[in-house]
Protein backbone atom coordinates (compact mmCIF):
# COMPACT_ATOMS: atom_id res chain seq x y z
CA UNK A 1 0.00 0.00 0.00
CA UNK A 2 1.51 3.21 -0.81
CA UNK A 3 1.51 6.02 1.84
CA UNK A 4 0.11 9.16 0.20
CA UNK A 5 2.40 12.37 0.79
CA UNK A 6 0.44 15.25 1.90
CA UNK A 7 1.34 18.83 -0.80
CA UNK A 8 2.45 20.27 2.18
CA UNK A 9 5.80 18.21 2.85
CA UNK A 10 6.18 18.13 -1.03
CA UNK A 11 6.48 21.58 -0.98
CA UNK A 12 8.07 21.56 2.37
CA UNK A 13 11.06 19.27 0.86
CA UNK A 14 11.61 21.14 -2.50
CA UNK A 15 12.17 24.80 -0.20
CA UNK A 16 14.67 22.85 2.05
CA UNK A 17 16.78 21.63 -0.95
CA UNK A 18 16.56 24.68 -2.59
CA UNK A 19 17.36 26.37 0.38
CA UNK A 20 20.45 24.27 0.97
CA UNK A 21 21.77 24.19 -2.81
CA UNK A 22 21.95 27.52 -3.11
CA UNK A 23 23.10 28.27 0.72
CA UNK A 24 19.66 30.75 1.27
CA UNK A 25 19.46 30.87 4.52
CA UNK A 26 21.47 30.25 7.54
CA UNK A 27 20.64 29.68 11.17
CA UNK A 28 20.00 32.28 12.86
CA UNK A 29 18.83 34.63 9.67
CA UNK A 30 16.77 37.59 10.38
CA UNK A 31 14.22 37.59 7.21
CA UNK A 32 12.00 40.24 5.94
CA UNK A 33 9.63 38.42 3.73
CA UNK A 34 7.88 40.47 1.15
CA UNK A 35 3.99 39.64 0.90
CA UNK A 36 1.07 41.19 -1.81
CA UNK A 37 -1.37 39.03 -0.89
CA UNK A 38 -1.54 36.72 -3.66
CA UNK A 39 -0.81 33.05 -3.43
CA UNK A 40 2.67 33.00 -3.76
CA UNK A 41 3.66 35.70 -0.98
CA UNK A 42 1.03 34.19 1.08
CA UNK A 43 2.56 30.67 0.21
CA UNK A 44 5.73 31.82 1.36
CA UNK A 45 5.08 32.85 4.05
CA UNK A 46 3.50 30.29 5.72
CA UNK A 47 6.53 27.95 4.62
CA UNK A 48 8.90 29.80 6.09
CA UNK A 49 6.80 30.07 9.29
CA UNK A 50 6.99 26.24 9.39
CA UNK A 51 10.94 26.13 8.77
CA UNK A 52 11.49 29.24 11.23
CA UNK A 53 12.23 27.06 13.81
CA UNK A 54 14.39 24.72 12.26
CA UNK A 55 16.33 27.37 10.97
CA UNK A 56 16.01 29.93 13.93
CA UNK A 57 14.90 32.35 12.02
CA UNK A 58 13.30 35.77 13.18
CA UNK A 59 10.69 36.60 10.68
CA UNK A 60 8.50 39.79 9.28
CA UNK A 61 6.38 40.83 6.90
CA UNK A 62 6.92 43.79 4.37
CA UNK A 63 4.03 45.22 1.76
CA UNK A 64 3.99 48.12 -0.07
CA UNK A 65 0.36 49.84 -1.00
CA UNK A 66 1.09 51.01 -4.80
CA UNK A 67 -2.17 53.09 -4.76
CA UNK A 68 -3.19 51.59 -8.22
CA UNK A 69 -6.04 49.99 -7.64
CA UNK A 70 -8.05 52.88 -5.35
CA UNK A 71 -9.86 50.72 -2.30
CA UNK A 72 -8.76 47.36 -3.44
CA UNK A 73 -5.02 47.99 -2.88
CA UNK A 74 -6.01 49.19 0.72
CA UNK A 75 -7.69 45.88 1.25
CA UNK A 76 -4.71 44.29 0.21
CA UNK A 77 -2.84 46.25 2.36
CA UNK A 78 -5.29 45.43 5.28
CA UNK A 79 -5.32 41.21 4.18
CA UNK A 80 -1.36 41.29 4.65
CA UNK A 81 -1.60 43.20 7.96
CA UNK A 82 -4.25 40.39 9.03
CA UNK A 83 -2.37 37.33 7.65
CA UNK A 84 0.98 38.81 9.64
CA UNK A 85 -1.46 39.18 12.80
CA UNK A 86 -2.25 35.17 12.09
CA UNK A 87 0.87 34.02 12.12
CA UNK A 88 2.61 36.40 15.03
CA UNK A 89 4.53 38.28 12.87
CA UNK A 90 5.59 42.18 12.97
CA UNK A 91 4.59 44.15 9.89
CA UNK A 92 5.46 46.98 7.70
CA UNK A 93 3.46 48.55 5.55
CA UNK A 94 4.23 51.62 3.24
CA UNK A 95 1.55 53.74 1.24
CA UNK A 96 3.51 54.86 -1.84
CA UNK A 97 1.96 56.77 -5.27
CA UNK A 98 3.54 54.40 -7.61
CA UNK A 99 2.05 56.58 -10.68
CA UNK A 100 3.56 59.65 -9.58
CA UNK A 101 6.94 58.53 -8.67
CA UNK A 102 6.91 56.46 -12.02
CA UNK A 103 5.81 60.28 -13.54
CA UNK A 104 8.64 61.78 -11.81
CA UNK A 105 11.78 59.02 -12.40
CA UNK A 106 10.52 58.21 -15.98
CA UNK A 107 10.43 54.37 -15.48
CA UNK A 108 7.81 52.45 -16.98
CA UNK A 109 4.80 51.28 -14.53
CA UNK A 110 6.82 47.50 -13.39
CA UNK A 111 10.18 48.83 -12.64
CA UNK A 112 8.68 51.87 -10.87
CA UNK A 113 6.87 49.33 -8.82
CA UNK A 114 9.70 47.57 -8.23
CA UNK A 115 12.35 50.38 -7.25
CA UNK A 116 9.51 51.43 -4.79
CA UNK A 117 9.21 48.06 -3.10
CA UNK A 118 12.74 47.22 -3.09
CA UNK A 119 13.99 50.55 -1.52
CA UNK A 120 11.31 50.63 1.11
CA UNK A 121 12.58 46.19 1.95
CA UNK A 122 15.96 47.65 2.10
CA UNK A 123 14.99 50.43 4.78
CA UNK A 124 13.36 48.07 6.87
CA UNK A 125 16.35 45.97 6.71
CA UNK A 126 18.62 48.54 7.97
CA UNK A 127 15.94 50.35 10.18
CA UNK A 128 15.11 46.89 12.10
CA UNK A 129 17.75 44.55 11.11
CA UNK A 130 17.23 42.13 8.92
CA UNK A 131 19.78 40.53 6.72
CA UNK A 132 17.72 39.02 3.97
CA UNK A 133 14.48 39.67 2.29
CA UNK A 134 12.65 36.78 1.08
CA UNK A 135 9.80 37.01 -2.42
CA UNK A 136 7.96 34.79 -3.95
CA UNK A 137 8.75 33.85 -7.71
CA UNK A 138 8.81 30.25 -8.45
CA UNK A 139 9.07 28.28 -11.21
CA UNK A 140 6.69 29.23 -13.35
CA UNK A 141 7.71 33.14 -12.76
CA UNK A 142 10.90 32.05 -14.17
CA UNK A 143 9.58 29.59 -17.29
CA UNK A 144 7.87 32.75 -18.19
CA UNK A 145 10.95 35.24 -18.37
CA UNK A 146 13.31 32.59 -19.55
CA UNK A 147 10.37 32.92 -22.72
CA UNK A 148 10.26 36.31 -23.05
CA UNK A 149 13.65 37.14 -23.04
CA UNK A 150 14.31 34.48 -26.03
CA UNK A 151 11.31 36.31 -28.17
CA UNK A 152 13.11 39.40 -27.02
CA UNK A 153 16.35 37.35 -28.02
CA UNK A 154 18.63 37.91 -25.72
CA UNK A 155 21.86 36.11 -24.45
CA UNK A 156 22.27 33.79 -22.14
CA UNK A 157 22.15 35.84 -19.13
CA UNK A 158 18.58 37.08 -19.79
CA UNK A 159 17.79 33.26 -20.86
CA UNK A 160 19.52 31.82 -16.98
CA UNK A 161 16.21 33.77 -15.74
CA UNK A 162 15.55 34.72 -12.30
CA UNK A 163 18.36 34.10 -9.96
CA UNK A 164 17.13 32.07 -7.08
CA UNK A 165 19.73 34.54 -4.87
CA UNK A 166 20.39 37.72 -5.31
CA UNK A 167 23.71 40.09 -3.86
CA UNK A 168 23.79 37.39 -1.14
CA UNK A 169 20.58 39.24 0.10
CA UNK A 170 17.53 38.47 -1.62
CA UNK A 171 16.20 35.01 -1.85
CA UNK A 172 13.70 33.20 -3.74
CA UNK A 173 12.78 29.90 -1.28
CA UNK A 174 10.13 28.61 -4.00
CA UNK A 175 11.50 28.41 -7.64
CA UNK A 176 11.76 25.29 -7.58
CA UNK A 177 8.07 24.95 -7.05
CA UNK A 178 5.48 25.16 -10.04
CA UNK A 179 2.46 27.46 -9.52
CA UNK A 180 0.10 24.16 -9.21
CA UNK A 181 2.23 23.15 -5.98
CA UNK A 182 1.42 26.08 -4.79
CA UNK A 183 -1.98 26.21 -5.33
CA UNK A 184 -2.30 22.87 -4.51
CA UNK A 185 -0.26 23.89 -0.94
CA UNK A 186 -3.03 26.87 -0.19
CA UNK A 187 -5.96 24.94 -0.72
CA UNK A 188 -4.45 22.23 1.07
CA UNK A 189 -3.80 24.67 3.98
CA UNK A 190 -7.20 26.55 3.27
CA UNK A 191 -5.56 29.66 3.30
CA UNK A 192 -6.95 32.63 1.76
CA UNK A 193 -5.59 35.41 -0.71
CA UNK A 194 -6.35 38.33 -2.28
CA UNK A 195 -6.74 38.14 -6.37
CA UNK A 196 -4.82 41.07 -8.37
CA UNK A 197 -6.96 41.81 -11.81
CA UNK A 198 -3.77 43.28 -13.38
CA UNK A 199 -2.29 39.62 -13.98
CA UNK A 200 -5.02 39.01 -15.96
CA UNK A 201 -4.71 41.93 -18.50
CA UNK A 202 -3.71 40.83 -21.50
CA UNK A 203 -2.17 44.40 -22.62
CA UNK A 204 0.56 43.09 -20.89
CA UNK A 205 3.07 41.02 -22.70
CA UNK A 206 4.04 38.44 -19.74
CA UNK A 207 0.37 37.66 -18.81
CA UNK A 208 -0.57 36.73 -22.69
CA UNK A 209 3.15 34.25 -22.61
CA UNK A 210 1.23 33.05 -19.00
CA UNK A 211 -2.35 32.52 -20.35
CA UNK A 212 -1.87 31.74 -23.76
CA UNK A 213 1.47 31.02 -25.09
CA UNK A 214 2.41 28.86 -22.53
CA UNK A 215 -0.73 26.63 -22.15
CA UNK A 216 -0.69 26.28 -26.24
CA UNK A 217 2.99 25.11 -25.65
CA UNK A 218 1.88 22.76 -23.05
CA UNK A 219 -0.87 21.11 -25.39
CA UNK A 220 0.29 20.72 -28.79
CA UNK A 221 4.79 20.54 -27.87
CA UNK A 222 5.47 20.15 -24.72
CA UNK A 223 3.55 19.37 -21.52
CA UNK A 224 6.27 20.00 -19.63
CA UNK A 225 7.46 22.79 -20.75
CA UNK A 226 7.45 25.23 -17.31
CA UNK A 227 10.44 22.19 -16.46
CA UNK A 228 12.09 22.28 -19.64
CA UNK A 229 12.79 25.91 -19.28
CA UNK A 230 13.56 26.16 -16.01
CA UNK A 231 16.26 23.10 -16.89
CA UNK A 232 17.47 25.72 -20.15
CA UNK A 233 17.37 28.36 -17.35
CA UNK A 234 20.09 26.54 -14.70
CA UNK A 235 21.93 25.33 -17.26
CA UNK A 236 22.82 29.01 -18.88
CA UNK A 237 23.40 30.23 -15.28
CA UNK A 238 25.65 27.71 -14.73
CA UNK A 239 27.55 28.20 -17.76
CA UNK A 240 27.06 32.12 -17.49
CA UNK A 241 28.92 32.36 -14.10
CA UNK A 242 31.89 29.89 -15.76
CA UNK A 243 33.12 32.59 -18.13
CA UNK A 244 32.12 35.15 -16.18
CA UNK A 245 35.22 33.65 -13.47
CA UNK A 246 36.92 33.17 -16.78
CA UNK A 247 37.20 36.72 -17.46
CA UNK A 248 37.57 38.32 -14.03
CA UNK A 249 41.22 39.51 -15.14
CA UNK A 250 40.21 41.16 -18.11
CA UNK A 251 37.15 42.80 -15.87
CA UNK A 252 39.80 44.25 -13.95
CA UNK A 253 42.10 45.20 -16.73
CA UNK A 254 39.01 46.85 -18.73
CA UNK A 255 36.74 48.40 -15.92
CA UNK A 256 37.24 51.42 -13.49
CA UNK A 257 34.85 52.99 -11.25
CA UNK A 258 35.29 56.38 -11.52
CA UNK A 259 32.66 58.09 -8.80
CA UNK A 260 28.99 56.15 -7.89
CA UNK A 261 27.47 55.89 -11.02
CA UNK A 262 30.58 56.41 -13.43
CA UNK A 263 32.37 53.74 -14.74
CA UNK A 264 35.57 54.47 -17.24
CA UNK A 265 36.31 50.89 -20.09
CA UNK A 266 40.18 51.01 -20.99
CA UNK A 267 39.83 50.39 -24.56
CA UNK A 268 43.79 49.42 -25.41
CA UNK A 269 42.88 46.29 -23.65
CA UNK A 270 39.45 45.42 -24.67
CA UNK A 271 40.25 46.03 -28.13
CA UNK A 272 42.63 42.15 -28.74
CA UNK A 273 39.68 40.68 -26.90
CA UNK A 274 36.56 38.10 -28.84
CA UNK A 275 34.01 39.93 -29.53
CA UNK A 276 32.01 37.69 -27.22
CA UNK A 277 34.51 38.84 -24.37
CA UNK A 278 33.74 42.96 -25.22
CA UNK A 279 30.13 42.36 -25.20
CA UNK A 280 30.20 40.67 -21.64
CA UNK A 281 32.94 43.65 -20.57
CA UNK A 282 30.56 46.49 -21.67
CA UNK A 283 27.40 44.67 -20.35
CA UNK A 284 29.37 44.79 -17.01
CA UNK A 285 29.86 48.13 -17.28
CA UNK A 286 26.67 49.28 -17.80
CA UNK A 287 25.61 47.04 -14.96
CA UNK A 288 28.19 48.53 -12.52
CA UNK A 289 27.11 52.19 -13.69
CA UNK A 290 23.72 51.46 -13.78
CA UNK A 291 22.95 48.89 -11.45
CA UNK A 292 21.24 46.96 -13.20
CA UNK A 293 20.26 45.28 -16.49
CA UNK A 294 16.94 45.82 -17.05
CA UNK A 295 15.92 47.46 -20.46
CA UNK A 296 19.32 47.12 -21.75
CA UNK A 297 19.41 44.31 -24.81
CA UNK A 298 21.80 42.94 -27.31
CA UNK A 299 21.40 45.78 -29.59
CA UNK A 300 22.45 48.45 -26.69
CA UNK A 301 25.77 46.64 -26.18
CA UNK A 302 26.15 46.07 -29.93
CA UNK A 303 25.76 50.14 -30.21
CA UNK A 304 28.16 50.83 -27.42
CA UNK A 305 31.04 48.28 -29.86
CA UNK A 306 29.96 50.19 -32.89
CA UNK A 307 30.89 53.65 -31.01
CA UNK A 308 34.12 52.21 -30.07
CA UNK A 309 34.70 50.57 -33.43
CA UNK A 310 33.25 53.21 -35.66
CA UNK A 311 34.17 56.66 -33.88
CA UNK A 312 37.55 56.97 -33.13
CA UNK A 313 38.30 59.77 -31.29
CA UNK A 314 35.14 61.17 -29.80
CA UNK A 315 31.70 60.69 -29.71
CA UNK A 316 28.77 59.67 -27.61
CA UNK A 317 25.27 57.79 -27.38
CA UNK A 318 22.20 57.21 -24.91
CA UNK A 319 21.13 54.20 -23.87
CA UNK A 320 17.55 53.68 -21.73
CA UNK A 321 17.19 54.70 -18.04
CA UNK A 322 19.28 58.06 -18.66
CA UNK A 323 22.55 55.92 -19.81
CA UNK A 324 24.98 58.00 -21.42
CA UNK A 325 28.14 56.66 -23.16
CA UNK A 326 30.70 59.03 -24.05
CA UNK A 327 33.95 58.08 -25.75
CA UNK A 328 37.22 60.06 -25.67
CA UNK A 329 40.46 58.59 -27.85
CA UNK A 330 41.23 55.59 -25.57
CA UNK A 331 38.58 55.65 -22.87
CA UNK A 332 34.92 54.94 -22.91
CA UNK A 333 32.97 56.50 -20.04
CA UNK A 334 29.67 55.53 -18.93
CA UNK A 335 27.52 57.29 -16.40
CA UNK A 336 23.96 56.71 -15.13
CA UNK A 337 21.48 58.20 -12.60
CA UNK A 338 22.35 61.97 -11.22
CA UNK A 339 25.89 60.75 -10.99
CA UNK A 340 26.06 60.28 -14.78
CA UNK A 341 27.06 62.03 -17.47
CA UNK A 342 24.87 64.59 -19.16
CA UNK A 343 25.12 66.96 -22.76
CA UNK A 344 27.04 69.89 -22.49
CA UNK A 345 26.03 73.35 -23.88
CA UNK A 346 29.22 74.65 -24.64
CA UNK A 347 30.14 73.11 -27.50
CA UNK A 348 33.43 70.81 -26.18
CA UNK A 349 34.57 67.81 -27.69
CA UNK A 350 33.91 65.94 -24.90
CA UNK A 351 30.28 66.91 -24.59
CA UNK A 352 29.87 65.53 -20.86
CA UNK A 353 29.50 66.97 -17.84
CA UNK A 354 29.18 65.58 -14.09
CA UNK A 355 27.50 68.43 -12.23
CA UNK A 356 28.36 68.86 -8.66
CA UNK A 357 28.70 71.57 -6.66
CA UNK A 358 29.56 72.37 -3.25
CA UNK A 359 29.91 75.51 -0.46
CA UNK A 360 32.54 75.96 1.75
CA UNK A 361 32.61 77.91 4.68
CA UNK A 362 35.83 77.79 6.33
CA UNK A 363 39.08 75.64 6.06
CA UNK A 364 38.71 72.31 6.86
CA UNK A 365 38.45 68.73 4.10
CA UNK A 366 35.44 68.45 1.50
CA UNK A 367 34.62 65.05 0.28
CA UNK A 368 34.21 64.98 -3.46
CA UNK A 369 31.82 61.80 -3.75
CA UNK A 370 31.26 62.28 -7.44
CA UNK A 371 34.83 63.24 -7.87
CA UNK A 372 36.44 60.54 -5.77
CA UNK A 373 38.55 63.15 -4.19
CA UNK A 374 38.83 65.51 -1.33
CA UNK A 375 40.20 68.97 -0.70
CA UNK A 376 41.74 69.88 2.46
CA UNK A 377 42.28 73.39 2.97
CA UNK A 378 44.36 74.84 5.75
CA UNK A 379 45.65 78.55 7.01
CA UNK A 380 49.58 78.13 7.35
CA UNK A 381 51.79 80.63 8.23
CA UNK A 382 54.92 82.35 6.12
CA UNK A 383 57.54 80.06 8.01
CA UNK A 384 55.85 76.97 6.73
CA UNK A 385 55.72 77.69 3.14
CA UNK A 386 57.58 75.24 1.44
CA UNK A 387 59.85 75.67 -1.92
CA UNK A 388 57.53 75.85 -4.48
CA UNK A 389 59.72 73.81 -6.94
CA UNK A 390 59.58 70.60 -4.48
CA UNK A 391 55.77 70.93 -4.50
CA UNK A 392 53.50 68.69 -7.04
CA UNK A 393 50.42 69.62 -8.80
CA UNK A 394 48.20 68.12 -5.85
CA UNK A 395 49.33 71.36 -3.54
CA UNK A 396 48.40 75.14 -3.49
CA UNK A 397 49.32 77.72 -1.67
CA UNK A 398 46.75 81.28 -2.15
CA UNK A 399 46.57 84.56 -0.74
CA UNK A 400 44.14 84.11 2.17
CA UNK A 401 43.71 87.83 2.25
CA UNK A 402 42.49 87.66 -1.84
CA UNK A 403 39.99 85.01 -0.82
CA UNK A 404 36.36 85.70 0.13
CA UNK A 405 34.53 82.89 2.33
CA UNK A 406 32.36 80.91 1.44
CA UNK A 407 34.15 79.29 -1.23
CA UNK A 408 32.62 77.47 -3.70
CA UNK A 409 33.77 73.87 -5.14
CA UNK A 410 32.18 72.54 -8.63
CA UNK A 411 33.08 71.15 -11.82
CA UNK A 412 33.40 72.44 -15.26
CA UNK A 413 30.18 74.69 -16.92
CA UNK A 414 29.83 76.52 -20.09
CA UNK A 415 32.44 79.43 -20.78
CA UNK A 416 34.62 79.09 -17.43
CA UNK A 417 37.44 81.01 -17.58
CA UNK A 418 40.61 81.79 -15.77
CA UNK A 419 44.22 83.22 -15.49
CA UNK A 420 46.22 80.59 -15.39
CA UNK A 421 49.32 81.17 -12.64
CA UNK A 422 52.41 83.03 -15.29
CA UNK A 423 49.97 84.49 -17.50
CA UNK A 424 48.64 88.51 -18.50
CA UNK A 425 45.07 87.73 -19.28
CA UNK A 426 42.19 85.17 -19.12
CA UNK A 427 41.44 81.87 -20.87
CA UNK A 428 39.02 79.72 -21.58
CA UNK A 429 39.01 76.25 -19.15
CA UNK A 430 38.39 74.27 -22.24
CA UNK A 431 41.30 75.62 -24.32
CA UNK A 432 43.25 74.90 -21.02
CA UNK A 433 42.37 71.47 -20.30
CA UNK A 434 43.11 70.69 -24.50
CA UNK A 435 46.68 72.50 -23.95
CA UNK A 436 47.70 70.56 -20.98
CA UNK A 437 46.43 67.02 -22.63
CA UNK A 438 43.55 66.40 -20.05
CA UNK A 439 41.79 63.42 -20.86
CA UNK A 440 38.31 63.25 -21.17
CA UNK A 441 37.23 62.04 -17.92
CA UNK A 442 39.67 64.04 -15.89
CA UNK A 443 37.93 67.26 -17.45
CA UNK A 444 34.38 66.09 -16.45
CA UNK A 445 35.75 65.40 -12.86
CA UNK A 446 37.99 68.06 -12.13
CA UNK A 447 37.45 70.44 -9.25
CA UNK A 448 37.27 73.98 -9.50
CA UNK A 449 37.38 76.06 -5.91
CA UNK A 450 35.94 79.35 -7.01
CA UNK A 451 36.10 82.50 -5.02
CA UNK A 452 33.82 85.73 -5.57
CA UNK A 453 32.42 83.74 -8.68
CA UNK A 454 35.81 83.84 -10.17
CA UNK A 455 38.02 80.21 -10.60
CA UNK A 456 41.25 80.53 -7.84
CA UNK A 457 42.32 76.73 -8.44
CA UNK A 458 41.55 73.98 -11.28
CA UNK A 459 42.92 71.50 -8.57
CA UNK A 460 45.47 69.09 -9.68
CA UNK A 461 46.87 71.54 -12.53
CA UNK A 462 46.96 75.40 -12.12
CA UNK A 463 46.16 78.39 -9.84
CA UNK A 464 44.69 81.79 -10.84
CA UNK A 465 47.84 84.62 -10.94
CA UNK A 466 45.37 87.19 -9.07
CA UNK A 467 45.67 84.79 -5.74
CA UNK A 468 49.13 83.88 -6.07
CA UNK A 469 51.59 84.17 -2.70
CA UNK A 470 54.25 87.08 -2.88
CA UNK A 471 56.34 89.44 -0.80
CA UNK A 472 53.28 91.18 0.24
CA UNK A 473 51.38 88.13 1.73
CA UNK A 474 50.72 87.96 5.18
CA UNK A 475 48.27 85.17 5.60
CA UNK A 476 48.29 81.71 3.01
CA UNK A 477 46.01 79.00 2.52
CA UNK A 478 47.31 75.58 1.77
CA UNK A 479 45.18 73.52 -0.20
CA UNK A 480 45.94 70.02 -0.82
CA UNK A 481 43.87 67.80 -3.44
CA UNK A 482 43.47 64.07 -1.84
CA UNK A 483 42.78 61.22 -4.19
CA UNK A 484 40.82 58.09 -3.60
């Protein structure tokens, strides 16, 4: 007689082997578990209720109110709250205007959704401790992306799917559980959910792959088709991480981080390299600047290669989510976000600009985040002035008495102008930076310390000749640049 198995230690066994391949949780984890109500969420966590003591876990619930769907997302919101009551778990809850920040950001509707859940998980973790957050995607979640991204035909990242961890941090218990386990598993349990109409709208391209392209796979090719491509799915990842560890030394060679959100390629080395090997060194790129992948196909990297191979010299393009890739004789500089690089008005060759901008008040160090650099600046007196010809480039010395506090720190704008230290009259920044063979990057980054509106120091190269030390000084500031 065979002993029937009930769902619930089916399901229970599949999330403790997928825990343990892919080393999800350890004991003692704190885990924020992110719930909408649906099955899966709810599914989730009820499972990881069970396992919490087996893996001494401390457990809470997270839900974000997207104001979408007027008094139905607020009984969403209220379901979660009771279903975290249920199980004697703390909760936290955020009402967030999804449509307006989606307005604001210019993302489209599901990664505006996203960024708003995800930052307000990653609060909570920080605010109350957690370590992981926990979401339920399973199998079928990634059957369907592995599908879209080959109509979309991408490469075999986008085709490896949804990674069952993420940064060490996020973790998906259930993907290796098809949405009939879990089905089966609630009405097993007789646990209740909350229905979203939105995954029924067929406007959107990843419910018509769920409700028709997949269930017309599953009759007339292959009935198991959600396993098949979860098996094409692992295997890419597996092989996707392989030459990924295969090409960590030419990752290093290739890629710089400049400042958050600015990554520099080396082109001399990425140039010998397969063209296999540049795609995956510009797709890291983009990921470091940007953060992530999302929106960014085949054909984006391709362009990026074609600037590099077809514009020597300068040029530049824009990629989606604000990406802007600028390229300057040997280096190619990406920059995303309001870290990144944006067009310049003033006609230079190197049509980029990283705007920052900064006041200060008395001497003391500034921090140059987007710069990766600080400024110290310090009053000395006459005895300590050193001999100027033993200084470097890093090290000023002004005329206190020709400075007027606050002074302001910023980078290159349209039309700045100086007198560089030795010369009679003014010139332009631009024509100075081209006659002193500043590259590209350097020019975007470079700090200016500005007094009266006027430019006293392009740090690292020149002072102005009206703030310049002589016989008549009586009080100097020393200003050193300090690189990262």
């Amino acid at each position: 007689m065979q002993i029937k198995i009930s769902v619930e230690k089916k399901v229970l066994r599949t999330v403790r082997r997928t825990i343990a391949e892919h080393r999800m949780l350890a004991v003692g984890d704190s885990v924020l578990i992110g719930v909408s109500g649906g099955p899966d969420s709810v599914a989730l966590a009820y499972v990881l209720h069970t396992l919490a003591a087996e893996y001494s876990l401390r457990l809470a619930v997270a839900h974000v109110n997207h104001c979408l769907r007027g008094d139905d997302s607020d009984r969403d919101a209220e379901f979660v709250a009771d279903t975290a009551r249920q199980l004697g778990l703390p909760f936290y809850i955020e009402k967030k205007d999804v449509i307006q920040f989606q307005q604001r950001e210019h993302f489209c509707l599901e990664e505006a959704g996203r960024k708003v859940r995800y930052r307000f998980f990653d609060r909570v973790c920080v605010a109350y401790g957690f370590n992981k957050i926990a979401v339920g995607h399973h199998g079928n979640d990634n059957a369907e992306l592995v599908l879209m991204n080959l109509l979309r035909g991408s490469g075999p990242l986008g085709l490896s799917g949804i990674a069952p961890v993420r940064d060490g941090k996020i973790i998906r218990p259930l993907i290796r559980l098809e949405r009939s386990e879990i089905v089966d598993y609630i009405a097993e349990k007789k646990l209740t959910c909350v229905a979203d109409a939105s995954n029924s709208d067929l406007s959107f391209r990843r419910n018509r792959i769920r409700h028709h392209l997949i269930p017309e796979l599953e009759k007339s090719y292959n009935p198991a088709i959600i396993k098949t491509l979860n098996r094409l799915g692992a295997i890419l990842r597996s092989e996707d991480q392989w030459i990924e560890r295969l090409l960590r030394n030419d990752f290093s060679d290739c890629i710089s981080v400049e400042a958050p959100g600015i990554v520099r390629i080396n082109l001399k080395p990425l140039q010998g390299l397969d063209l296999a090997a540049r795609r995956r060194i510009v797709r890291r790129a983009i990921l470091t600047a940007k953060e992530n992948l999302r929106r960014i196909s085949l054909g984006h990297i391709d362009d990026v290669l074609s600037l590099i191979d077809k514009n020597p010299g300068t040029g530049s393009i824009n990629l989606p989510d604000g990406i802007r890739v600028v390229r300057l004789a040997a280096e190619l500089t990406i920059g995303a976000g309001q870290g990144g690089l944006a067009a310049n008005d003033d006609g230079c060759d190197d049509s980029s600009a990283v705007a920052y901008r900064y006041s200060v008040a008395a001497p003391g160090t500034l921090n140059i985040r987007q710069a990766g650099a600080a400024i110290k600046l310090t009053e000395i007196g006459a005895e300590d002035l050193p001999d100027f010809s033993a200084v470097g480039k890093n090290l000023a010395f002004f005329d206190l008495d020709c400075l007027q506090f606050p002074l302001v720190v910023r980078n290159r704008r349209s039309g700045d102008r100086f007198t560089p230290l030795g010369l009679n009259g003014t010139q332009k920044l631009k024509k100075f930076f081209i006659d002193n063979k500043v590259p590209g990057l350097q020019r975007q980054l470079c700090p200016l310390v500005l007094s009266g509106g006027n430019i006293v120091w392009v740090a690292g190269h020149r002072i102005d000749d009206r703030v310049k030390v002589d016989s008549a000084t009586r009080r100097i500031l020393k200003a050193e640049l300090l690189l990262a």
